[in-house]
C-alpha atoms as a PDB file:
ATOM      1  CA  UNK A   1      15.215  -1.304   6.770  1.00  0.00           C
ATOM      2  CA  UNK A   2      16.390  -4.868   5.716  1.00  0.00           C
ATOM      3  CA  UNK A   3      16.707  -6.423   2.278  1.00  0.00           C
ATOM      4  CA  UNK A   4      16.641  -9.797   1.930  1.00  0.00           C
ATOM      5  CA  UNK A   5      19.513 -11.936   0.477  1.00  0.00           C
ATOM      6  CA  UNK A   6      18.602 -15.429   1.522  1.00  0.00           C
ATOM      7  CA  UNK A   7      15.510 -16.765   3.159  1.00  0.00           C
ATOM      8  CA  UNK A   8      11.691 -16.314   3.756  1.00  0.00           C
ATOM      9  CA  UNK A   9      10.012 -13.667   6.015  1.00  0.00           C
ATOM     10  CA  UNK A  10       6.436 -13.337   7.411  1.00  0.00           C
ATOM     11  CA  UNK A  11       5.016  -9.905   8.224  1.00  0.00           C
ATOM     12  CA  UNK A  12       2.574 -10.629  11.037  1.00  0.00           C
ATOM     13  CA  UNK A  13      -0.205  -8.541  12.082  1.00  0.00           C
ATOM     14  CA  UNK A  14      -2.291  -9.131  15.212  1.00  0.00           C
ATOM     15  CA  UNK A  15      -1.282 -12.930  15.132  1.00  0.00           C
ATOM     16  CA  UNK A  16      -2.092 -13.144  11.430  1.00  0.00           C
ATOM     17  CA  UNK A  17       0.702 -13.419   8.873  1.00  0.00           C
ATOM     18  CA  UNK A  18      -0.071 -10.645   6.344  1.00  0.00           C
ATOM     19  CA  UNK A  19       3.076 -11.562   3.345  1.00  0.00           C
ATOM     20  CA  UNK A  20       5.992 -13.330   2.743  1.00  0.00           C
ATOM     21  CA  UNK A  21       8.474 -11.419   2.122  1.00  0.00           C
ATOM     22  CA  UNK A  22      10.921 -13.363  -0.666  1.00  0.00           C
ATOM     23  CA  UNK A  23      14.368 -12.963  -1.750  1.00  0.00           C
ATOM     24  CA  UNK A  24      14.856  -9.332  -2.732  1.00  0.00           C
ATOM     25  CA  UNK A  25      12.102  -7.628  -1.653  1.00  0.00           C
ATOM     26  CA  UNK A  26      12.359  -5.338   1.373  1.00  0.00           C
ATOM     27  CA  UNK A  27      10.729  -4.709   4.875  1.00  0.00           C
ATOM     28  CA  UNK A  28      11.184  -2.720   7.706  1.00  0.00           C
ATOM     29  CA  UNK A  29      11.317   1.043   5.614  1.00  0.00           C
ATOM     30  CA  UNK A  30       8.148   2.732   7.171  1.00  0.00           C
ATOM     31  CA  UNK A  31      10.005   3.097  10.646  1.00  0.00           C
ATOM     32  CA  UNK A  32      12.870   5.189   8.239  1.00  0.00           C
ATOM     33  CA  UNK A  33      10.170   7.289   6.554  1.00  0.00           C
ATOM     34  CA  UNK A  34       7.765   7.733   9.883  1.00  0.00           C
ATOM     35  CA  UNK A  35      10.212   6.948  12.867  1.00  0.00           C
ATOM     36  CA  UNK A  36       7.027   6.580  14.893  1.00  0.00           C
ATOM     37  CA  UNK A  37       8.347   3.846  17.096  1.00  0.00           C
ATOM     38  CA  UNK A  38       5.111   1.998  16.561  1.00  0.00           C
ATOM     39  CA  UNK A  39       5.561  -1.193  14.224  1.00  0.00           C
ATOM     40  CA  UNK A  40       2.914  -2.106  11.700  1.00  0.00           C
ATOM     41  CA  UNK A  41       3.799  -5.886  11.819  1.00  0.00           C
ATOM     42  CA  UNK A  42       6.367  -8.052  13.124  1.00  0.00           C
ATOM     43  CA  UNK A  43       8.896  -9.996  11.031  1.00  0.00           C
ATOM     44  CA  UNK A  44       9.696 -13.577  11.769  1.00  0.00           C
ATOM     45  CA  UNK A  45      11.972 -15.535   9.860  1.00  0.00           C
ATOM     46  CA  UNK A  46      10.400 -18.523   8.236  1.00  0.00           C
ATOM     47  CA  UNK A  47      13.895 -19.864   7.689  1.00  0.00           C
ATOM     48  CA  UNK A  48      17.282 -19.685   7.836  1.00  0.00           C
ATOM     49  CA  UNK A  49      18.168 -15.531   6.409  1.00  0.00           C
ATOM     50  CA  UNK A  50      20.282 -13.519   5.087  1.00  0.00           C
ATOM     51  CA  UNK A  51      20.126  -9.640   5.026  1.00  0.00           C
ATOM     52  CA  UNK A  52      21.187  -6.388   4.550  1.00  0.00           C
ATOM     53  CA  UNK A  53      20.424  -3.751   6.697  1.00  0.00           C
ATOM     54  CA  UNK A  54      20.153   0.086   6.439  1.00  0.00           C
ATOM     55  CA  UNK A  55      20.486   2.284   8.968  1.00  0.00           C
ATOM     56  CA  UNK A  56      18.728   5.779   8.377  1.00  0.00           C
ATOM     57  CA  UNK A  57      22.015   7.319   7.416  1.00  0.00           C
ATOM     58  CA  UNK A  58      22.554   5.290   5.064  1.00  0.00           C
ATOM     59  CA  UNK A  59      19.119   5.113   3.795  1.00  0.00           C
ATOM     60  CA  UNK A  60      19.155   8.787   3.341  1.00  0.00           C
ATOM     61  CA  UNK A  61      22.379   8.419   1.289  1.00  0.00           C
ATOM     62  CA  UNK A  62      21.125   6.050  -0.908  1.00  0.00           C
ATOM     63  CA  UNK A  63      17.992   7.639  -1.612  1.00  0.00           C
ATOM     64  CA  UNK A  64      19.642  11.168  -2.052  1.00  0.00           C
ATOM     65  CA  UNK A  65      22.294   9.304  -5.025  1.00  0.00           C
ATOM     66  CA  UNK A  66      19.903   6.858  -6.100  1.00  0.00           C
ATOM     67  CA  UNK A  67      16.756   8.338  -7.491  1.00  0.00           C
ATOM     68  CA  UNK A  68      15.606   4.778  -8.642  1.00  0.00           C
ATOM     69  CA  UNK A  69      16.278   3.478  -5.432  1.00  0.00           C
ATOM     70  CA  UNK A  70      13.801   5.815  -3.355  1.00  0.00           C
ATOM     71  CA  UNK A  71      11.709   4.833  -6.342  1.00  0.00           C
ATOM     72  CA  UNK A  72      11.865   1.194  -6.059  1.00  0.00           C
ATOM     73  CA  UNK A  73      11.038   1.681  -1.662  1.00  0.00           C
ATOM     74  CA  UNK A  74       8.265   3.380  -2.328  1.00  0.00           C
ATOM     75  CA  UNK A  75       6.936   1.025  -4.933  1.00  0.00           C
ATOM     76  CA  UNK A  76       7.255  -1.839  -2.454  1.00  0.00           C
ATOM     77  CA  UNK A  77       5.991   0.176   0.406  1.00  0.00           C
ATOM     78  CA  UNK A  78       2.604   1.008  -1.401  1.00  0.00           C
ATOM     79  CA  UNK A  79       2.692  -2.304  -2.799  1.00  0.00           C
ATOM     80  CA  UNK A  80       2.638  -3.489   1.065  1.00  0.00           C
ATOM     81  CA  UNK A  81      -0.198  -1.249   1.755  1.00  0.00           C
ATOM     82  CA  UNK A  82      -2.535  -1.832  -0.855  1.00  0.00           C
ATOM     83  CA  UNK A  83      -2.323  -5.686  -0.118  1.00  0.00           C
ATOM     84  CA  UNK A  84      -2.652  -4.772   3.557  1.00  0.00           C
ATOM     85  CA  UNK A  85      -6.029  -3.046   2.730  1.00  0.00           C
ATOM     86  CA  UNK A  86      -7.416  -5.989   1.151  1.00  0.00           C
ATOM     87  CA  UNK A  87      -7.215  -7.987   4.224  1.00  0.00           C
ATOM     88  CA  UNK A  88      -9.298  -6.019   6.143  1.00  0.00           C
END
């Protein structure tokens, strides 16, 4: 998973981009909750970034201390999804 510090990010889906991800929002965290191996989109860096990235150790930390935190990926995950379901 991957916040982002600095930058823009597109999510791309079958050639289309899908979002923007923007300075502290997140992407990346369904391959830590369903380590399928299959990607729903691709990121591609509309600029210059910065991030942070979590590991699934460290993921599981932080959601295991921080309540809010788990909260807050979740949030943005459905938030992802119900935009995603719009599109098609």
């Amino acid at each position: 998973m991957y916040g982002l510090l600095t930058g823009e990010v597109d999510l791309v889906v079958k050639d289309k981009v899908v979002e923007t991800i923007h300075v502290g929002d997140v992407f990346g965290e369904g391959a830590l909750v369903q380590p399928s191996g299959i990607r729903a989109s691709t990121a591609i860096a509309r600029s210059d970034c910065s991030l942070v990235y979590l590991n699934q150790e460290r993921f599981l930390f932080a959601i295991q201390n921080t309540p809010m935190f788990a909260i807050e990926v979740m949030r943005s995950y459905s938030d992802r999804l119900r935009r995603l379901k719009h599109l098609i």
